[in-house]
Protein backbone atom coordinates (compact mmCIF):
# COMPACT_ATOMS: atom_id res chain seq x y z
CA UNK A 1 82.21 126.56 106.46
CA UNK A 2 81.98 129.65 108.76
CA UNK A 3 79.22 130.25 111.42
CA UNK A 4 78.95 133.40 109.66
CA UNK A 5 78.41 132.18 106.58
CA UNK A 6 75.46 132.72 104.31
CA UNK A 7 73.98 129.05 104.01
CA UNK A 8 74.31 128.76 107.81
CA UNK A 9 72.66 132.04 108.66
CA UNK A 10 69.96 130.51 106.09
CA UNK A 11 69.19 127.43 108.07
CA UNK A 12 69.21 129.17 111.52
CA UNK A 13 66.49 131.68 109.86
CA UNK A 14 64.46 128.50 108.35
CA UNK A 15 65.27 126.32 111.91
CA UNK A 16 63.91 129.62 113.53
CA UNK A 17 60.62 129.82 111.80
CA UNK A 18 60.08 126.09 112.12
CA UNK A 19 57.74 123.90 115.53
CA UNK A 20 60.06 121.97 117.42
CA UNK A 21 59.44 118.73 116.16
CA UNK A 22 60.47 119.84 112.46
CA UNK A 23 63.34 121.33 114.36
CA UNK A 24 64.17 118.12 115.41
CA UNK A 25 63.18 116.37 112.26
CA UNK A 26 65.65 118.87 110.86
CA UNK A 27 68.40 118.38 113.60
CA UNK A 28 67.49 113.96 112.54
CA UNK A 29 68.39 114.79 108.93
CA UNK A 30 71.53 116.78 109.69
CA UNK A 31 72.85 114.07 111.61
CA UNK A 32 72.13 111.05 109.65
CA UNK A 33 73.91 112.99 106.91
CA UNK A 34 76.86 113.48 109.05
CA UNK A 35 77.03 109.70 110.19
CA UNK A 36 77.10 109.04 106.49
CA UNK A 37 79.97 111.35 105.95
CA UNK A 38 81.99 109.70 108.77
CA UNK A 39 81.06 106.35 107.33
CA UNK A 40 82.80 106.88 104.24
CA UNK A 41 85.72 109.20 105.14
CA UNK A 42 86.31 105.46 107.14
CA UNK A 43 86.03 103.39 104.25
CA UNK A 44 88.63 105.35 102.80
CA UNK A 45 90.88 105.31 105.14
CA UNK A 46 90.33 101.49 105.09
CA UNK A 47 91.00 101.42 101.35
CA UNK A 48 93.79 103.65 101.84
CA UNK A 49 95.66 101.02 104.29
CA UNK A 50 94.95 98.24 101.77
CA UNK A 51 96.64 99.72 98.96
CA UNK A 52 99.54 100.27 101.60
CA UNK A 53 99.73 96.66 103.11
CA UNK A 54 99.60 95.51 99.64
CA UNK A 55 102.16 97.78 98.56
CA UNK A 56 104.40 96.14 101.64
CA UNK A 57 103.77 92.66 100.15
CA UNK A 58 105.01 93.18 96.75
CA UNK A 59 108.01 94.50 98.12
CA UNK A 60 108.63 91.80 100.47
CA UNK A 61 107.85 89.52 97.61
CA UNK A 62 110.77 91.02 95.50
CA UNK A 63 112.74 90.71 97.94
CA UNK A 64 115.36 87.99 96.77
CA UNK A 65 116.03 86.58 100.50
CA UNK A 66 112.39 85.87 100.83
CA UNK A 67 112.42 82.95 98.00
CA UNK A 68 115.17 81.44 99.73
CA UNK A 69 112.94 80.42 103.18
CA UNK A 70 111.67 76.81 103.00
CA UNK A 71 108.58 74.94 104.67
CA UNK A 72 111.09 74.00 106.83
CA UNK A 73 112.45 77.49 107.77
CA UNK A 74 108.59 78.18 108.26
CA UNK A 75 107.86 75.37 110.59
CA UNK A 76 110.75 76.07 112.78
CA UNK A 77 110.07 79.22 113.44
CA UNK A 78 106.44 78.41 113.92
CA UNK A 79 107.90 75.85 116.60
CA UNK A 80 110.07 77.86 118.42
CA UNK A 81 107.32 80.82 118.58
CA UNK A 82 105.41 78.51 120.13
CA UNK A 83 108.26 77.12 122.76
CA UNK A 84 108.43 80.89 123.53
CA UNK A 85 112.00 81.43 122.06
């Protein structure tokens, strides 16, 4: 949306005719319904990453390597993480 554009020149002329405190109440709305916007554009983006990391998973899972690690593989690589090697 342009400055120029007709709903914005609408709210200016409205905002202008308004006291300052239902310019504020105004300014109050417009920015709670912004927040809200932000809000969920995140929770997309966090949905959108979910889908992806669980996209990642099923491939690893099909990969046929990735049956072939044991507990034991596991643990000794858990063990030397922790030795720092």
């Amino acid at each position: 949306m342009t400055f120029n554009s007709p709903i914005v020149e609408a709210i200016n002329q409205v905002l202008l005719n308004l006291a300052p405190e239902k310019q504020q109440e105004v300014l109050d709305l417009a920015q709670f319904l912004q927040s809200r916007s932000n809000i969920s554009t995140a929770a997309q983006s966090k949905a959108v990453l979910v889908q992806e990391l669980r996209e990642v998973f099923k491939e690893l899972q099909s990969m046929p390597e990735i049956h072939e690690i044991t507990e034991a593989d596991i643990m000794a690589e858990i063990d030397a993480y922790r030795q720092g090697k």
